[in-house]
Protein backbone atom coordinates (compact mmCIF):
# COMPACT_ATOMS: atom_id res chain seq x y z
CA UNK A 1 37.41 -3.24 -14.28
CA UNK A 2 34.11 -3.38 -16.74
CA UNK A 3 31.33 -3.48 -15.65
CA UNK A 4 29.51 -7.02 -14.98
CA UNK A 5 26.94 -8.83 -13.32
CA UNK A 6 26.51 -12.37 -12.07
CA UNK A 7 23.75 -14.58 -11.13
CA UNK A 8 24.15 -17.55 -8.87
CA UNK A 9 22.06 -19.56 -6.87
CA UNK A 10 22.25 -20.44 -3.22
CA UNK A 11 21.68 -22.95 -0.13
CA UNK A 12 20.46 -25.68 -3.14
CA UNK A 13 18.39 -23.69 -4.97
CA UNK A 14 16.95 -22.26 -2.57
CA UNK A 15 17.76 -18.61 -3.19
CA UNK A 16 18.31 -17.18 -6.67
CA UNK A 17 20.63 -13.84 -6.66
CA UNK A 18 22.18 -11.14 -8.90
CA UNK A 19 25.30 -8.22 -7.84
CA UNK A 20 26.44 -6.09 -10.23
CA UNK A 21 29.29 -3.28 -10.97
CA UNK A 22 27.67 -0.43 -13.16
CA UNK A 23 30.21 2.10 -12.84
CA UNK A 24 30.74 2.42 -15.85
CA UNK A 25 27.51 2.35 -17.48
CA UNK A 26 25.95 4.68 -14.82
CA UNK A 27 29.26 7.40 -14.96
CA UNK A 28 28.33 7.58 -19.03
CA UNK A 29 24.82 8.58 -18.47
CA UNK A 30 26.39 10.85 -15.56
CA UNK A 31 28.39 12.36 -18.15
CA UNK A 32 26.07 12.79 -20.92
CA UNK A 33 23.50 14.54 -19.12
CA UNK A 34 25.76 16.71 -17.26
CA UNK A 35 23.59 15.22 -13.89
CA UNK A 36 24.11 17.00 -10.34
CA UNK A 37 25.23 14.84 -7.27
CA UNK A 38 21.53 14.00 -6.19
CA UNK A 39 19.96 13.26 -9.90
CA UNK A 40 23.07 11.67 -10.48
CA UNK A 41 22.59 8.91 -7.64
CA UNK A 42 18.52 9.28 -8.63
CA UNK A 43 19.18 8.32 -12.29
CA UNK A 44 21.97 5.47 -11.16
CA UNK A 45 19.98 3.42 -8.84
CA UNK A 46 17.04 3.78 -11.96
CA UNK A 47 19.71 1.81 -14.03
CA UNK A 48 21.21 0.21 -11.76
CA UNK A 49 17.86 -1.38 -10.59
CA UNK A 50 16.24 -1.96 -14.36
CA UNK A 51 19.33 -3.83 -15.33
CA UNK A 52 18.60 -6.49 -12.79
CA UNK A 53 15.01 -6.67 -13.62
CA UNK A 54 15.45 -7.16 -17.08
CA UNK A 55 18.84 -9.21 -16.60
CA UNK A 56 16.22 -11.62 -14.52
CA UNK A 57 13.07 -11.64 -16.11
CA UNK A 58 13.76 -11.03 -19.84
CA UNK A 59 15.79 -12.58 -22.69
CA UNK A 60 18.36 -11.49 -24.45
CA UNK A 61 16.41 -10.24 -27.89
CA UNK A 62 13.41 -8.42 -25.06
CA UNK A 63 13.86 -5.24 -23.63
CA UNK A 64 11.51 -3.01 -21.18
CA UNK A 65 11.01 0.44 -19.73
CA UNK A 66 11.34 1.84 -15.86
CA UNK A 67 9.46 5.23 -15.19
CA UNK A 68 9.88 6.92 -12.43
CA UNK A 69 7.20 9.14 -11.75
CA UNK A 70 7.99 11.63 -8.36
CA UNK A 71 6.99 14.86 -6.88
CA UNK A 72 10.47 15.32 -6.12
CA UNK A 73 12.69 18.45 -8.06
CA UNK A 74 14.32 15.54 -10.11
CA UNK A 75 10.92 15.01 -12.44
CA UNK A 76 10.44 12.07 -14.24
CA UNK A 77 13.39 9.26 -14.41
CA UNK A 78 12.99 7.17 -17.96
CA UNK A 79 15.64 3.94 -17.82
CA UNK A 80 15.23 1.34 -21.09
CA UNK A 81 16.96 -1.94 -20.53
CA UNK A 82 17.23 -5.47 -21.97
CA UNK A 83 18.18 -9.08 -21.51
CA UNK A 84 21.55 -8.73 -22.52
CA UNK A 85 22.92 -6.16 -20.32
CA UNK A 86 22.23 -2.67 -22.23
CA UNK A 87 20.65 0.16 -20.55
CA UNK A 88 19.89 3.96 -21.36
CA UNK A 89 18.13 6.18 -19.61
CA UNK A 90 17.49 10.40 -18.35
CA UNK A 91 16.24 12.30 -15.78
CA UNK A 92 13.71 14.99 -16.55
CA UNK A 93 15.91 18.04 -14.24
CA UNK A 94 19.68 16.75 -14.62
CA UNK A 95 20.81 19.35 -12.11
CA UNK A 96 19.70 18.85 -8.56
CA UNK A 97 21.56 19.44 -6.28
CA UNK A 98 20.47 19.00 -2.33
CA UNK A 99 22.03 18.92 1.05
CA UNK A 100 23.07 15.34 2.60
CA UNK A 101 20.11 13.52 4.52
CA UNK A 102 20.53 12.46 8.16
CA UNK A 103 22.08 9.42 7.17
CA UNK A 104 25.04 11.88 5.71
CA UNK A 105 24.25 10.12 2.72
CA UNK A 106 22.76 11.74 -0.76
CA UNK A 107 19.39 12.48 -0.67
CA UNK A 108 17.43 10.64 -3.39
CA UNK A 109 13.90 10.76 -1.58
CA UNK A 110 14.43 14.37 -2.03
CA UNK A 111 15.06 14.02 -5.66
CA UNK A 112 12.34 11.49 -6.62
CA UNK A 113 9.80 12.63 -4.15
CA UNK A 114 7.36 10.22 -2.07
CA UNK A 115 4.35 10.54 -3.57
CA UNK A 116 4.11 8.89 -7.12
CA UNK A 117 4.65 5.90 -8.77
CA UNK A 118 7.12 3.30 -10.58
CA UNK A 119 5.79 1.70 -13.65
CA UNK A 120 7.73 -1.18 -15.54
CA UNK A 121 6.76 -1.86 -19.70
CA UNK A 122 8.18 -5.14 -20.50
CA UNK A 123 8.21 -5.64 -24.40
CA UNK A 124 8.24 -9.63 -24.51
CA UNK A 125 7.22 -9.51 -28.71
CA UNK A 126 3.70 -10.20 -28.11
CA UNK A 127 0.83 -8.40 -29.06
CA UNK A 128 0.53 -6.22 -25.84
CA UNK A 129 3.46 -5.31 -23.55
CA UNK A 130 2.72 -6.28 -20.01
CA UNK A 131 2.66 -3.23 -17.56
CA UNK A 132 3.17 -3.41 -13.85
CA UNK A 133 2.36 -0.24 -12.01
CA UNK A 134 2.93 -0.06 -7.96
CA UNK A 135 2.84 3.42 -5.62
CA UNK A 136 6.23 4.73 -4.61
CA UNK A 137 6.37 3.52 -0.89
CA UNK A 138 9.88 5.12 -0.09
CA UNK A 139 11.68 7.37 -3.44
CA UNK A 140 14.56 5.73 -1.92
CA UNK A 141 14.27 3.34 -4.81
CA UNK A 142 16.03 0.25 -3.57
CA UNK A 143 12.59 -0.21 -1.63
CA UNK A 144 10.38 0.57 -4.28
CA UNK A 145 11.88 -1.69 -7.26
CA UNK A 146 11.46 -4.78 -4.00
CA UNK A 147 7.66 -3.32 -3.62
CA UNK A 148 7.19 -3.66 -7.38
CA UNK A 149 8.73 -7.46 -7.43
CA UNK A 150 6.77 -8.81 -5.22
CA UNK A 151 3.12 -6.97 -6.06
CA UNK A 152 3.77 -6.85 -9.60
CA UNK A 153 6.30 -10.02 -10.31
CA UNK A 154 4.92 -11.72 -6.96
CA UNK A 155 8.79 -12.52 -6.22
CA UNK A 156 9.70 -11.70 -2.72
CA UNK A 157 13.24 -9.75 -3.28
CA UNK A 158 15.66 -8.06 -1.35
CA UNK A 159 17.10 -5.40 -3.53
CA UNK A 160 19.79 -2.88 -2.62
CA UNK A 161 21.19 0.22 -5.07
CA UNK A 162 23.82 2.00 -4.35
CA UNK A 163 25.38 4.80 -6.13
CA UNK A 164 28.62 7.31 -4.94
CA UNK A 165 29.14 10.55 -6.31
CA UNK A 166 32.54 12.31 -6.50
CA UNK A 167 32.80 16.07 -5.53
CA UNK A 168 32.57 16.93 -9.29
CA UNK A 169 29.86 14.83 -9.62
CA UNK A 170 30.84 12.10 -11.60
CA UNK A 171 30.49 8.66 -10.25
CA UNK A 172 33.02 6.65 -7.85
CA UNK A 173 31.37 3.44 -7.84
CA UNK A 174 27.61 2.10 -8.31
CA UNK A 175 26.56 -1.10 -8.15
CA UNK A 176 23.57 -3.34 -6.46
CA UNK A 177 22.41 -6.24 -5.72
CA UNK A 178 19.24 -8.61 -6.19
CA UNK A 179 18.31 -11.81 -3.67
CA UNK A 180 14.72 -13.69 -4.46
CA UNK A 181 13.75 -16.34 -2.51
CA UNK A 182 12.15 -19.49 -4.28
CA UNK A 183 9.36 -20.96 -3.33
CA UNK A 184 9.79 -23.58 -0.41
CA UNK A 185 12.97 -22.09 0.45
CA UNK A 186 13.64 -22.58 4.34
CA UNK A 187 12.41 -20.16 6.82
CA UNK A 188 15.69 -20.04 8.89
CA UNK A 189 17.72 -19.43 5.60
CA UNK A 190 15.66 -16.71 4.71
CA UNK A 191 15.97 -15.02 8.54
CA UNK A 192 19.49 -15.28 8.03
CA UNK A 193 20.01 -13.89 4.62
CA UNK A 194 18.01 -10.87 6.34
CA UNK A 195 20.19 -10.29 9.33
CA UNK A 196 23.33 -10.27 6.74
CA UNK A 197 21.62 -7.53 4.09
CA UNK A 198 20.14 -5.30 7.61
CA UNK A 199 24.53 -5.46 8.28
CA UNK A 200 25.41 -5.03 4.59
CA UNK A 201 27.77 -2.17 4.66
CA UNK A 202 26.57 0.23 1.44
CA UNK A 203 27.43 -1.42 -1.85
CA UNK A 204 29.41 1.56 -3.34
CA UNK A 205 31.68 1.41 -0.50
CA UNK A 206 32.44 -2.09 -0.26
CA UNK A 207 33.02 -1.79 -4.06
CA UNK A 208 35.57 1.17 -3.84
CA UNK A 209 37.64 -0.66 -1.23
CA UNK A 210 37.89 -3.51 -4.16
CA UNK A 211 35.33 -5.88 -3.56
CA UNK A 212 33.69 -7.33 -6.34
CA UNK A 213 30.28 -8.44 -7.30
CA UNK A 214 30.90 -11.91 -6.31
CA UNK A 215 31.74 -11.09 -2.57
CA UNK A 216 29.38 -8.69 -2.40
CA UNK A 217 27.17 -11.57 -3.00
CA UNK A 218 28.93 -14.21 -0.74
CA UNK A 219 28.76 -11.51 2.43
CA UNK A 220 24.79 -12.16 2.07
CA UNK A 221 24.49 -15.42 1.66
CA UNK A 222 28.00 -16.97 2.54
CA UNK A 223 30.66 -18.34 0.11
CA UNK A 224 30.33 -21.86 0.74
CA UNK A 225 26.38 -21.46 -0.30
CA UNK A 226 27.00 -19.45 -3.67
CA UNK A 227 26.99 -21.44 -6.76
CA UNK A 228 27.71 -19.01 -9.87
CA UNK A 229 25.83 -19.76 -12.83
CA UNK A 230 26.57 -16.88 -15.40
CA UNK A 231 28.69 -13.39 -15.82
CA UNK A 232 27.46 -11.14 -17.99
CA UNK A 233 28.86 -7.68 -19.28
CA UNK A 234 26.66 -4.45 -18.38
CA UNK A 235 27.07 -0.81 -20.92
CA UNK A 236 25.38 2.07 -21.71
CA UNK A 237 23.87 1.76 -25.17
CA UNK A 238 21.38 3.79 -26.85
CA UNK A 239 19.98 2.86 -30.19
CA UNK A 240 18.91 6.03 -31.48
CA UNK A 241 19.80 6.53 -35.40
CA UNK A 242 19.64 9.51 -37.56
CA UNK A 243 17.17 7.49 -39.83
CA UNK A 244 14.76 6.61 -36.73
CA UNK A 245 14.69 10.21 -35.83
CA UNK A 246 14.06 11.06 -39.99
CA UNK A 247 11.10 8.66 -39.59
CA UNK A 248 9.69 10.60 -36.06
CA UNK A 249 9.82 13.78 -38.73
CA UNK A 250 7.38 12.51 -40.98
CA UNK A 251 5.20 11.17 -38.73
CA UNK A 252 4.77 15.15 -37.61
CA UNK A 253 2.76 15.94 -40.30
CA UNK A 254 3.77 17.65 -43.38
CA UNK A 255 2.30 21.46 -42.00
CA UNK A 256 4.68 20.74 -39.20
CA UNK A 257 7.59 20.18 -41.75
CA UNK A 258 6.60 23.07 -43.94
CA UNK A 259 7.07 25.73 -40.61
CA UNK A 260 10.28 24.04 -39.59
CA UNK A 261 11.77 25.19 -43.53
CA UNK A 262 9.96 28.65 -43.52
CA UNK A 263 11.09 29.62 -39.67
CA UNK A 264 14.44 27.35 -38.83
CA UNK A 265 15.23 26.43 -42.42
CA UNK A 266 16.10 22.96 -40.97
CA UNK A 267 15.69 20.92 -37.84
CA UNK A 268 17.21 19.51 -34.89
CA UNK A 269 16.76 17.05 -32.75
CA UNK A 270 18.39 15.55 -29.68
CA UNK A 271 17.82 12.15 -28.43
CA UNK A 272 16.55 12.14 -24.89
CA UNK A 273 18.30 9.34 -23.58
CA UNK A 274 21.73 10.12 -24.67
CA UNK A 275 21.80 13.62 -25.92
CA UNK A 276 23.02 13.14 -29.45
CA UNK A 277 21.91 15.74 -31.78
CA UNK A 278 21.05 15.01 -35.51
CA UNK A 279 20.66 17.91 -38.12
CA UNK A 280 18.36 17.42 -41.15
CA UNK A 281 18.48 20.35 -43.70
CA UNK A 282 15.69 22.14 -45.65
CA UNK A 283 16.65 19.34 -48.68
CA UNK A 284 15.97 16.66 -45.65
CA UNK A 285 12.51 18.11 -44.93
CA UNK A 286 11.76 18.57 -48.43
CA UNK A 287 12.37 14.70 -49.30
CA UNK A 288 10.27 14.11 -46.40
CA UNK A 289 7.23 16.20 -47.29
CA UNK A 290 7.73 14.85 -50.87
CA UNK A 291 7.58 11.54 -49.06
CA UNK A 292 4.35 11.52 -47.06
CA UNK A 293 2.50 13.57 -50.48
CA UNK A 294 3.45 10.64 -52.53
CA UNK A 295 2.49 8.09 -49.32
CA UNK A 296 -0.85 10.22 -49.56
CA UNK A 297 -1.41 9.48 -53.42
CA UNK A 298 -0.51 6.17 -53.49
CA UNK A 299 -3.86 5.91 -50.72
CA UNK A 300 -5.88 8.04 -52.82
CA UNK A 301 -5.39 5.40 -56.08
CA UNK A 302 -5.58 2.32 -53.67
CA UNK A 303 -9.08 3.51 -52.03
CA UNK A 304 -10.08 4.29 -55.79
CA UNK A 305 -9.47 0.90 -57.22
């Protein structure tokens, strides 16, 4: 099955709410990075929880950028995501690897930390991006992206993330979910809706027994309440480019360049978020430093005139 996610909206209105499978998309990054059973489920619920807030907040031609910033072993976790359902993202130490907590379940508080924060750049094509910053209350993550949604996005959410690792680390099943509740919606629907999440089995295990993002969805907030307003299909997608990377070069600095040809004859570089590498050779450099001294004259006769 690809992966997918769905928004609907419930009890008239009432509630709005996203589930997702990112299998998929999560077991590429997995594989790219060569992640470790606990960065592996750190870096998943990252995506897994970016994707639905920029699947919810932004449109399709927006995008926006998740750090995770811990005083776990894991580092820093860096997801970029958009409106259509694209995500990329890494983990500063790929390979930790840590004993099961006491909920015999993978310990991602040990890999992010507890002390730090979670910072969200939305890019909405306006002059300034708008940054929400909020403290890490748990490292869990499910429970800090819902601390960021309602301080920064004040838009009380439920959100759960849920990621399962194989022995050879490479993903089984991730997936998650999203409930906000709209303003005015009824107090007893809400009370309910909690009682059904706080008996939620773990989303990665109802999703390797076969359920789907839809009944993930109608265990919350009941079938005959869900009315399903849009499926939309979820991949790992990095846009880095050979030519974007040429351009990083020359923005170096041509003494830069000029050590790169006398020590490496060449250069390479490797894209953080998906770990391709692009070689430019000692011609490549040269065009580029021939680039930024003609960029450099053309200011000197322009400041003249």
């Amino acid at each position: 099955m690809n992966d997918y996610l769905v928004k609907a909206l419930a009890y008239e209105g009432q509630i709005r709410a996203y589930a997702l499978n990112a299998t998929q998309t999560v077991g590429e990054a997995q594989r790219r990075h060569d992640t470790w059973s606990a960065s592996s489920a750190a870096l998943g619920r990252t995506m897994i929880g970016s994707i639905l807030v920029a699947t919810t907040g932004l449109r399709e031609d927006q995008k926006m950028t998740v750090i995770v910033s811990g005083d776990g072993p894991g580092g820093r976790i860096v997801a970029d995501a958009n409106g259509k359902g694209e995500v990329k993202a890494y983990i500063s130490n790929p390979h930790v690897h840590l004993p099961l907590n006491e909920q015999g379940k993978i310990d991602v508080k040990g890999v992010v930390g507890t002390e730090g924060s979670l910072t969200v750049i939305k890019d909405l094509g306006l002059k300034e991006p708008f940054t929400g910053q909020v403290p890490l209350i748990s490292g869990e993550l499910g429970e800090d992206f819902t601390y960021y949604m309602a301080n920064s996005e004040q838009i009380p959410s439920a959100i759960g993330l849920s990621v399962l690792v194989d022995t050879d680390n490479s993903i089984k099943v991730a997936g998650g979910f999203m409930i906000q509740v709209l303003p005015g919606a009824d107090d007893a629907v809400i009370d309910m809706i909690e009682k059904n999440i706080l008996h939620l089995p773990m989303v990665s295990r109802l999703m390797e027994e076969g359920e789907t993002p839809e009944q993930v969805l109608e265990r919350i907030l009941g079938k005959e309440n869900v009315k399903y307003i849009e499926k939309m299909p979820l991949r790992f997608h990095c846009d880095c480019s050979r030519e974007r990377f040429m351009d990083g070069l020359s923005a170096i600095g041509k003494d830069e360049l000029v050590d790169m040809i006398n020590e490496d004859h060449g250069a390479e570089v490797v894209c953080h978020f998906c770990e391709e590498k692009y070689q430019y050779s000692e011609d490549d450099l040269n065009s580029l430093i021939q680039s930024i001294d003609k960029a450099k004259e053309e200011k000197e006769v322009n400041q003249n005139n």
